[in-house]
C-alpha atoms as a PDB file:
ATOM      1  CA  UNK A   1     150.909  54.966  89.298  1.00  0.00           C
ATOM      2  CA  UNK A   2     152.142  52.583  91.762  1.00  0.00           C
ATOM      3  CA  UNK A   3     155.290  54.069  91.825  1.00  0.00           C
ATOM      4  CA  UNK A   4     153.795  57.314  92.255  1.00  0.00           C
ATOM      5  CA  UNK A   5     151.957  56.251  95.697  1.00  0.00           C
ATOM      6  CA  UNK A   6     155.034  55.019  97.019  1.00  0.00           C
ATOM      7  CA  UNK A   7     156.935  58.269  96.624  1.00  0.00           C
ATOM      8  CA  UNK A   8     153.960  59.795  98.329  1.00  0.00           C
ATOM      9  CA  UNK A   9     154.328  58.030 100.416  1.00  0.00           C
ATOM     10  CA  UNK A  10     157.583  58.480 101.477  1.00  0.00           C
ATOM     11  CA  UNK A  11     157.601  62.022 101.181  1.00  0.00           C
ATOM     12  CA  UNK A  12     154.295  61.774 103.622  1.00  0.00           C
ATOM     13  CA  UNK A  13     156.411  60.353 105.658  1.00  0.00           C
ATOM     14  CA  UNK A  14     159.794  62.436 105.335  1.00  0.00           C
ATOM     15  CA  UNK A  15     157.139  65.478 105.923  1.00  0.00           C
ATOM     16  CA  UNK A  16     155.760  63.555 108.806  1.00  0.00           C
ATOM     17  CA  UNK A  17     158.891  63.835 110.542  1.00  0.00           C
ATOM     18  CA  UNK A  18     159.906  66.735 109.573  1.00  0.00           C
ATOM     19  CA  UNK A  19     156.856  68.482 110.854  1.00  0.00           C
ATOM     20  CA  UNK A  20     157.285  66.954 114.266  1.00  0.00           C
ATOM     21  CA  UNK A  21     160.579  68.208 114.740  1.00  0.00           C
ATOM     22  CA  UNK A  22     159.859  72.074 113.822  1.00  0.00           C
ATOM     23  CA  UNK A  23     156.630  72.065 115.394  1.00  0.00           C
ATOM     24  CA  UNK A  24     157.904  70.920 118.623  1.00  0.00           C
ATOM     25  CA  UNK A  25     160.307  73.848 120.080  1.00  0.00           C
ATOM     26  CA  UNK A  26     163.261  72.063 122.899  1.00  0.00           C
ATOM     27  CA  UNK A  27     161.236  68.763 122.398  1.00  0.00           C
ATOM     28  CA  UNK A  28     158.170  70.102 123.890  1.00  0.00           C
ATOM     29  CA  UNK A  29     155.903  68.012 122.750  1.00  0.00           C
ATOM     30  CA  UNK A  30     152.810  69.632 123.856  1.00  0.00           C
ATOM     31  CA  UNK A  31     153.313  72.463 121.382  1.00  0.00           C
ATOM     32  CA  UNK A  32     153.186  70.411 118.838  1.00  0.00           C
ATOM     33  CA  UNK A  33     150.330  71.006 116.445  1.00  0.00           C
ATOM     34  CA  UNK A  34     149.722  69.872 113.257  1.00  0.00           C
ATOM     35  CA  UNK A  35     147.722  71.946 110.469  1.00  0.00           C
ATOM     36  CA  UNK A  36     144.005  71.403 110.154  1.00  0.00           C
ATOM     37  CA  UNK A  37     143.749  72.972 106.724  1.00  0.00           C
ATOM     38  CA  UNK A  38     145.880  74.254 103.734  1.00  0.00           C
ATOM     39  CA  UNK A  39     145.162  77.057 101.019  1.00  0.00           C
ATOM     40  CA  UNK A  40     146.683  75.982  97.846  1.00  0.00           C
ATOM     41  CA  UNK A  41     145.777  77.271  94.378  1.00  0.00           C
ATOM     42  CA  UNK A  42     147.455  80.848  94.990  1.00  0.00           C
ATOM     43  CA  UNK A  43     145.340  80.603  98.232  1.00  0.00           C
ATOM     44  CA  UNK A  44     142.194  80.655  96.102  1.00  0.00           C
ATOM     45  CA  UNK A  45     140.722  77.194  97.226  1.00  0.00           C
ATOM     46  CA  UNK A  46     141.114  75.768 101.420  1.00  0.00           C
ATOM     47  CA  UNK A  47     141.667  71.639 101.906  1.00  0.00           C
ATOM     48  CA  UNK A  48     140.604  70.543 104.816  1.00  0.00           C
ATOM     49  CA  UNK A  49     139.966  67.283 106.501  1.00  0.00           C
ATOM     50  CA  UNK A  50     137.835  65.212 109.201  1.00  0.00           C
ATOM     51  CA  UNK A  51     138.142  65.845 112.591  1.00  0.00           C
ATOM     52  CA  UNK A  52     141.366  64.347 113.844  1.00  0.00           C
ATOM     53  CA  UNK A  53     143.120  64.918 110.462  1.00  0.00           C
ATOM     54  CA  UNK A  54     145.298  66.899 109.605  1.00  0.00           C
ATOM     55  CA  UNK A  55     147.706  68.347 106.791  1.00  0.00           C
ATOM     56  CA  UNK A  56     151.130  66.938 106.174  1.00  0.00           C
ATOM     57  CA  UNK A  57     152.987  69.480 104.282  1.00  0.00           C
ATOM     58  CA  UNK A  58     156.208  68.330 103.471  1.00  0.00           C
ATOM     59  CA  UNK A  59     153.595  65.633 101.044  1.00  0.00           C
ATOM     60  CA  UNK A  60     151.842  69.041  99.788  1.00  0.00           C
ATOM     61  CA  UNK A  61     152.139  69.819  95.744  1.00  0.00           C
ATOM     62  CA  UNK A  62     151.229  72.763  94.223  1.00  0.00           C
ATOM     63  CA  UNK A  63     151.648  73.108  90.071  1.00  0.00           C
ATOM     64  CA  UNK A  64     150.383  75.251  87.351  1.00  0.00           C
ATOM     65  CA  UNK A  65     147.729  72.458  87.044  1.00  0.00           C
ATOM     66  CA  UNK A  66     146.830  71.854  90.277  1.00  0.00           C
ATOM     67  CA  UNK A  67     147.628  71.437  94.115  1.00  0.00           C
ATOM     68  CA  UNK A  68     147.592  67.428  95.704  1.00  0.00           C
ATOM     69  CA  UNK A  69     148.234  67.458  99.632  1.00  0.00           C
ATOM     70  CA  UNK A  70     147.689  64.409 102.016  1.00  0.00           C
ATOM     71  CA  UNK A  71     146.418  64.172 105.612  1.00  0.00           C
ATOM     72  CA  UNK A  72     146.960  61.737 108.140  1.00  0.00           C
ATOM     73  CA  UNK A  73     146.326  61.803 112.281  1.00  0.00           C
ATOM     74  CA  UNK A  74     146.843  64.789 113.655  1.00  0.00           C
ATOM     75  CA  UNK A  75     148.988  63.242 116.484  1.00  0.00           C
ATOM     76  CA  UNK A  76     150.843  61.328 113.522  1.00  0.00           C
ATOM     77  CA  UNK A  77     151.707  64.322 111.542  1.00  0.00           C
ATOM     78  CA  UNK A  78     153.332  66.991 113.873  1.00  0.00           C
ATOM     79  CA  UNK A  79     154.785  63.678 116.445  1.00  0.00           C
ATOM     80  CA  UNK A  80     152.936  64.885 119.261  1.00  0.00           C
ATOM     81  CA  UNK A  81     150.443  62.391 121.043  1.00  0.00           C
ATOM     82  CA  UNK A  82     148.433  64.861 122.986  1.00  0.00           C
ATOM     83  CA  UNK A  83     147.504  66.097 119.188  1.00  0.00           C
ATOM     84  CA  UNK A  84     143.846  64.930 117.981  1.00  0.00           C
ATOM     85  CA  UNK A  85     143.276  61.475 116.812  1.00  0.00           C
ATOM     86  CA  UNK A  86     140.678  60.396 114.562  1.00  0.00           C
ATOM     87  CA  UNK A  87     138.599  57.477 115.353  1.00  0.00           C
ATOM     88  CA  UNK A  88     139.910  55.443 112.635  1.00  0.00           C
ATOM     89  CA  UNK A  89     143.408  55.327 111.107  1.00  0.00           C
ATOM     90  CA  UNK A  90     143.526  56.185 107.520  1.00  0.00           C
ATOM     91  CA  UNK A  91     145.555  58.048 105.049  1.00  0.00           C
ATOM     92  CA  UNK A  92     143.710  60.914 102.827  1.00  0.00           C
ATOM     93  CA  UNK A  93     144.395  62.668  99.880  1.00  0.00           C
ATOM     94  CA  UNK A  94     143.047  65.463  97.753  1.00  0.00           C
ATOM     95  CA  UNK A  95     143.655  67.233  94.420  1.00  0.00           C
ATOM     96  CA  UNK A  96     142.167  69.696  92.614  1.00  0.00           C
ATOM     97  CA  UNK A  97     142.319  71.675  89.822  1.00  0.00           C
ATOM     98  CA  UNK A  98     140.638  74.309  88.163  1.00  0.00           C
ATOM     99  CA  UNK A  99     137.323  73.814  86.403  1.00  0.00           C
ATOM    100  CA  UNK A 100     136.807  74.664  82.549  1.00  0.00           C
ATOM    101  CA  UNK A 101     133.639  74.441  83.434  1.00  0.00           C
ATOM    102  CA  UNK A 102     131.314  73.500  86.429  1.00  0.00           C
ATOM    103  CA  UNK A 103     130.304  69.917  87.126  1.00  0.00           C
ATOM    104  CA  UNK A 104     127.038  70.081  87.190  1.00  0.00           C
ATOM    105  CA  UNK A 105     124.656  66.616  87.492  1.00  0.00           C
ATOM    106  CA  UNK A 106     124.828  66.178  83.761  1.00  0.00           C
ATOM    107  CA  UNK A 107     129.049  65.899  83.773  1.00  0.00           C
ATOM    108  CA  UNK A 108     128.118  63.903  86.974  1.00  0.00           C
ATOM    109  CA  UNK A 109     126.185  61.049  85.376  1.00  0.00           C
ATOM    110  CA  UNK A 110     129.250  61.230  82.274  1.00  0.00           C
ATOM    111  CA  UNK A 111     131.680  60.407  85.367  1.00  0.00           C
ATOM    112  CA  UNK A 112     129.825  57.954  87.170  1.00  0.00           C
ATOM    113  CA  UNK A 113     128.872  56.241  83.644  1.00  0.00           C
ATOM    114  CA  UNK A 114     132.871  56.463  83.082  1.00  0.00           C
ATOM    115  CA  UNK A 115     133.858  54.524  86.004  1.00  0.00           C
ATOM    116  CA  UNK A 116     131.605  51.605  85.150  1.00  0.00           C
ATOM    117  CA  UNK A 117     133.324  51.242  81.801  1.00  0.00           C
ATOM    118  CA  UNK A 118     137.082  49.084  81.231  1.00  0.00           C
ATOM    119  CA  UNK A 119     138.799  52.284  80.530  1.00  0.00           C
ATOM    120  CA  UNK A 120     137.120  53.696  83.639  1.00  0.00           C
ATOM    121  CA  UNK A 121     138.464  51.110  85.800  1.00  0.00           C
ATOM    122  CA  UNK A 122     141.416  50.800  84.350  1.00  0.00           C
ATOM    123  CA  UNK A 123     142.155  54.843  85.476  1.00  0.00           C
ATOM    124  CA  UNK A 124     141.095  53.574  89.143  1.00  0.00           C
ATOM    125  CA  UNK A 125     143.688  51.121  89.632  1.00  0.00           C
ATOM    126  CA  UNK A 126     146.827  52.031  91.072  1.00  0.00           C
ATOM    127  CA  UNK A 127     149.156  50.174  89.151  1.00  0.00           C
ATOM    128  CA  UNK A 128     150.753  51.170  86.230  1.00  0.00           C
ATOM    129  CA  UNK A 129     151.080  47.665  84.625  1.00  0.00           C
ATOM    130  CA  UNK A 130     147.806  47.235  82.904  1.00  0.00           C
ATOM    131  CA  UNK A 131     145.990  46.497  85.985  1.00  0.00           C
ATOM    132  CA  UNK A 132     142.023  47.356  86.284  1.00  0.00           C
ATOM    133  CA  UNK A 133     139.702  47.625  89.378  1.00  0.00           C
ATOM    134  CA  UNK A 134     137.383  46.330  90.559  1.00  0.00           C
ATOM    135  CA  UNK A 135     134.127  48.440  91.121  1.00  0.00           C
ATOM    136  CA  UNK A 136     132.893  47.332  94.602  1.00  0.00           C
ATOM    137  CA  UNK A 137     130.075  49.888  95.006  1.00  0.00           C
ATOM    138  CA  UNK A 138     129.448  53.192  93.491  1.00  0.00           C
ATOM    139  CA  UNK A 139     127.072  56.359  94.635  1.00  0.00           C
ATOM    140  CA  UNK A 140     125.751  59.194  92.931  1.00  0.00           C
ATOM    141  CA  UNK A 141     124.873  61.467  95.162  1.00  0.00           C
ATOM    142  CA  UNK A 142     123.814  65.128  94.277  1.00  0.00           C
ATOM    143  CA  UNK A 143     126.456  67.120  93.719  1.00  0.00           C
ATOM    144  CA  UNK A 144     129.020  63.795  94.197  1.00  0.00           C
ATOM    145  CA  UNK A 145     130.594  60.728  92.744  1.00  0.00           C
ATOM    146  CA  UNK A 146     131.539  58.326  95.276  1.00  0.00           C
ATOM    147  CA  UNK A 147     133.215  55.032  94.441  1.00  0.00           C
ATOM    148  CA  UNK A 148     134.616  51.828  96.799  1.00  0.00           C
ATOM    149  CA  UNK A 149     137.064  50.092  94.481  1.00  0.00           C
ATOM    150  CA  UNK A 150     139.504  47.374  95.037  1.00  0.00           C
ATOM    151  CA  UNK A 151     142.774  46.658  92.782  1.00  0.00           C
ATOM    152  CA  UNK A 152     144.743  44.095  94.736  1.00  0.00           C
ATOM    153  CA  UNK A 153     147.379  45.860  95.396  1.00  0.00           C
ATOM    154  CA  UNK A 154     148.494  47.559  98.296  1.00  0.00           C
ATOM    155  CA  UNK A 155     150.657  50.466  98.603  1.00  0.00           C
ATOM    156  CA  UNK A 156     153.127  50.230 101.513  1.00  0.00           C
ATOM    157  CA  UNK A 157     150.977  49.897 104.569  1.00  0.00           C
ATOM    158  CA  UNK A 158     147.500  50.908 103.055  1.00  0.00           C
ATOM    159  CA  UNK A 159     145.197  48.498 102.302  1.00  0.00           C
ATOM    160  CA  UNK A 160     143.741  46.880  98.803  1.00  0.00           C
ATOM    161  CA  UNK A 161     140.843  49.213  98.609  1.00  0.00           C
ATOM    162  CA  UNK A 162     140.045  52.601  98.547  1.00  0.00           C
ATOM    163  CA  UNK A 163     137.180  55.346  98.369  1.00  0.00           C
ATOM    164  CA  UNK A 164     137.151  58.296  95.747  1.00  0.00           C
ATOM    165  CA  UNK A 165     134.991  61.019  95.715  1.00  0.00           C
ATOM    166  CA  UNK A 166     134.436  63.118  92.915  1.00  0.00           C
ATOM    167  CA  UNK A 167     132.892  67.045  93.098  1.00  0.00           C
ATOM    168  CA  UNK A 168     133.501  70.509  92.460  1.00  0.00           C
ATOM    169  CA  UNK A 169     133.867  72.596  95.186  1.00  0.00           C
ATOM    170  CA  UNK A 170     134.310  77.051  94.844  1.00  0.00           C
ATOM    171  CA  UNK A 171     134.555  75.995  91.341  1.00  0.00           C
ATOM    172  CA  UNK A 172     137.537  73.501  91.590  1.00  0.00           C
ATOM    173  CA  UNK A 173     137.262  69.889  90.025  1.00  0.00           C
ATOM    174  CA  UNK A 174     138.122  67.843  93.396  1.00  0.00           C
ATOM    175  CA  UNK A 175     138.601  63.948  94.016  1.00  0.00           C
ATOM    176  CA  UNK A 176     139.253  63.187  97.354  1.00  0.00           C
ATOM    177  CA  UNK A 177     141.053  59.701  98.175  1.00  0.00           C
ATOM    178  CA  UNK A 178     140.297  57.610 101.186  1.00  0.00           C
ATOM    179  CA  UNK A 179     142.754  54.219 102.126  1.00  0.00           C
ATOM    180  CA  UNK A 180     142.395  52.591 105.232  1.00  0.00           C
ATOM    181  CA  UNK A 181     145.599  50.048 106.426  1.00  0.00           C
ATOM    182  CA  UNK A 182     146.273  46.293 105.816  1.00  0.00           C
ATOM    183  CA  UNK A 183     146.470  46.299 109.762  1.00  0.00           C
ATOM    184  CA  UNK A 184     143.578  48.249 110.353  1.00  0.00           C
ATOM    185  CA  UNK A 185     141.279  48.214 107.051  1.00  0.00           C
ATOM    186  CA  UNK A 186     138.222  49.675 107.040  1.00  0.00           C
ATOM    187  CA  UNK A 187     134.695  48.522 106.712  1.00  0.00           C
ATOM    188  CA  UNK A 188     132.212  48.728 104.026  1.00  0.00           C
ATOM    189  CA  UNK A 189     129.940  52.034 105.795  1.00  0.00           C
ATOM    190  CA  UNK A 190     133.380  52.932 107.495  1.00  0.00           C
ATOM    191  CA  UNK A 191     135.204  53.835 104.763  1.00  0.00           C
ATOM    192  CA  UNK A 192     131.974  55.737 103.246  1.00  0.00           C
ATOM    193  CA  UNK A 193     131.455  57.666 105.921  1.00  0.00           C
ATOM    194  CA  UNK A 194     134.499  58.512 106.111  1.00  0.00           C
ATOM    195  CA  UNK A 195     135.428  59.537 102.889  1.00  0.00           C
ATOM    196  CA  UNK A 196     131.641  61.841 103.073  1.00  0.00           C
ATOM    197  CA  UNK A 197     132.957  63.894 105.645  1.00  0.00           C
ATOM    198  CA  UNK A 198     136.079  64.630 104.332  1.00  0.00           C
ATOM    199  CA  UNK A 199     133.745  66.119 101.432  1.00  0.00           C
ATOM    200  CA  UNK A 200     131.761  67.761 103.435  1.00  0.00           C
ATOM    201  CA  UNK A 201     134.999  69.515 105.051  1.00  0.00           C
ATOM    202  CA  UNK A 202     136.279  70.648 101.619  1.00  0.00           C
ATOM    203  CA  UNK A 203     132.931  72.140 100.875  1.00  0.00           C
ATOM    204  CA  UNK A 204     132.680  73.535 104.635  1.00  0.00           C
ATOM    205  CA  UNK A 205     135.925  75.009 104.000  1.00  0.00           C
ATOM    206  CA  UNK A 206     135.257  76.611 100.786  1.00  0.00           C
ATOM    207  CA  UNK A 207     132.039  78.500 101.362  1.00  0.00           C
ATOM    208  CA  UNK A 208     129.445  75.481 101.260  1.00  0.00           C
ATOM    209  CA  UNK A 209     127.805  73.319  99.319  1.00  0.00           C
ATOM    210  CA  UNK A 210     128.239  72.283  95.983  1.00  0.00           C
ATOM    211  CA  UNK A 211     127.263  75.120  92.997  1.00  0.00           C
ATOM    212  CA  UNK A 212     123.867  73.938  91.896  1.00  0.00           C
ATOM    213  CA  UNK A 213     121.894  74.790  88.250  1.00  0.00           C
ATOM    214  CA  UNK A 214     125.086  76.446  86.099  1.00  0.00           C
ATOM    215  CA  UNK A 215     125.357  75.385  82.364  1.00  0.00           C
ATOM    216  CA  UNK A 216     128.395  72.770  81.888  1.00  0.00           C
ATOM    217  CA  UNK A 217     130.298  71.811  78.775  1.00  0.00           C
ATOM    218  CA  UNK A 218     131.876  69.181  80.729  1.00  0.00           C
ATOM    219  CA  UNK A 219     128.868  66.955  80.119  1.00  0.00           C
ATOM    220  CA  UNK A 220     129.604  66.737  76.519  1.00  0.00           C
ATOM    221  CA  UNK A 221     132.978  65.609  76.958  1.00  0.00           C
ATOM    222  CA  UNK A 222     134.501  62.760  75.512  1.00  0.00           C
ATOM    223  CA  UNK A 223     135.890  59.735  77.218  1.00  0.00           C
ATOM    224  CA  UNK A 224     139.416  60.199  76.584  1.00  0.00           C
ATOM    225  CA  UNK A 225     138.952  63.834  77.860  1.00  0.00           C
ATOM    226  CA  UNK A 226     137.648  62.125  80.828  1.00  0.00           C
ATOM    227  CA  UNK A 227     140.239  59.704  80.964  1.00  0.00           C
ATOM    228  CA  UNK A 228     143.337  62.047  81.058  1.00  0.00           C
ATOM    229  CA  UNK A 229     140.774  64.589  83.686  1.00  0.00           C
ATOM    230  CA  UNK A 230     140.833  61.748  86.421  1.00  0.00           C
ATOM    231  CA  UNK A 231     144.615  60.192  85.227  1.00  0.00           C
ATOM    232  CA  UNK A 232     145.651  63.477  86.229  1.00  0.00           C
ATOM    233  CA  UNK A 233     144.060  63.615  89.489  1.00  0.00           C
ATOM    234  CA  UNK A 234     143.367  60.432  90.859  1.00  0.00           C
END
């Protein structure tokens, strides 16, 4: 999974560059402007970040199983410094794929039970190499599943831990990823707050809040169904 991040992140960054030189016609760099949102899913389902993030699509996936984009600074990802800036560096990630069925609170509690178990944390770390987490704090909000974890590693320039938020959004299974930088990590309520709005921005994005009071069979699902679910995503 390691592996995985760092050819992310490269392509993040190929896209990165890319962006800012076809967004920016004759070097004008005031044109520049990266996208605030992208419609993946056959342009069923909208991901959208934070104010002062934005989309980098040449690090944008799209498969029969699902779509995975990341977002960075605005001014970052089309190269133009007049773009908007968030108040706090960080890179961000979301996938999604289509629910069998929605999670309600029940398939909630399954997840959040899930993550506090060895196979759970072994599907949060980030290495491939038999490496677990470590479960700093975990929420259970209604309607989400947010978890600070740590795994000692670091991926390029990100830092050690991480925030992942897990939800269903228009009927889409979503976990958002939030990783400050070694250079600039971020704090405990930081990194929370941070990776909260981003939900919130997914949800605003899609029509709202989170589908309440629908019957699930995903609370009934076992824990290697569970496992491969968030292998695939996270």
């Amino acid at each position: 999974m390691a592996n995985g991040i760092k050819v992310v992140l490269a392509l993040g960054l190929a896209g990165t560059v890319l962006a800012g030189c076809l967004n920016a016609p004759d070097g004008d760099e005031a044109m520049a402007r990266a996208p605030a949102q992208v419609q993946v899913m056959s342009k069923g389902f909208t991901i959208a970040g934070p104010k002062g993030y934005c989309i980098d699509n040449g690090a944008t996936r799209e498969t029969a199983e699902g779509a995975f984009a990341v977002l960075g600074s605005c001014a970052v990802v089309s190269g133009n410094p007049r773009d908007a800036k968030p108040r706090r560096p960080a890179m961000l990630t979301a996938s999604v794929t289509s629910a069998t069925a929605p999670l309600d609170a029940a398939a909630l509690d399954r997840a959040a039970a899930f993550f506090a178990t060895e196979a759970g944390h072994a599907v949060l770390a980030r290495g491939d190499d038999g490496a677990v987490a470590t479960v700093i704090d975990l929420e259970r909000d209604d309607g989400l599943v947010l978890v600070h974890a740590e795994d000692g590693e670091s991926a390029g320039e990100l830092s050690g831990d991480y925030w992942r938020g897990v939800f269903e959004a228009a009927g889409q299974l979503v976990t958002v990823t939030v990783s400050g930088y070694r250079d600039a990590p971020l704090d405990d309520r930081a990194g929370a707050k941070l990776a909260r709005a981003f939900v919130a921005a997914i949800r605003k994005a899609n029509g709202g809040a989170a589908q309440r009071g629908r019957a699930t069979a995903v609370a009934a699902e076992a824990d290697d169904r569970l496992a491969s679910f968030f292998n695939r995503l996270l």
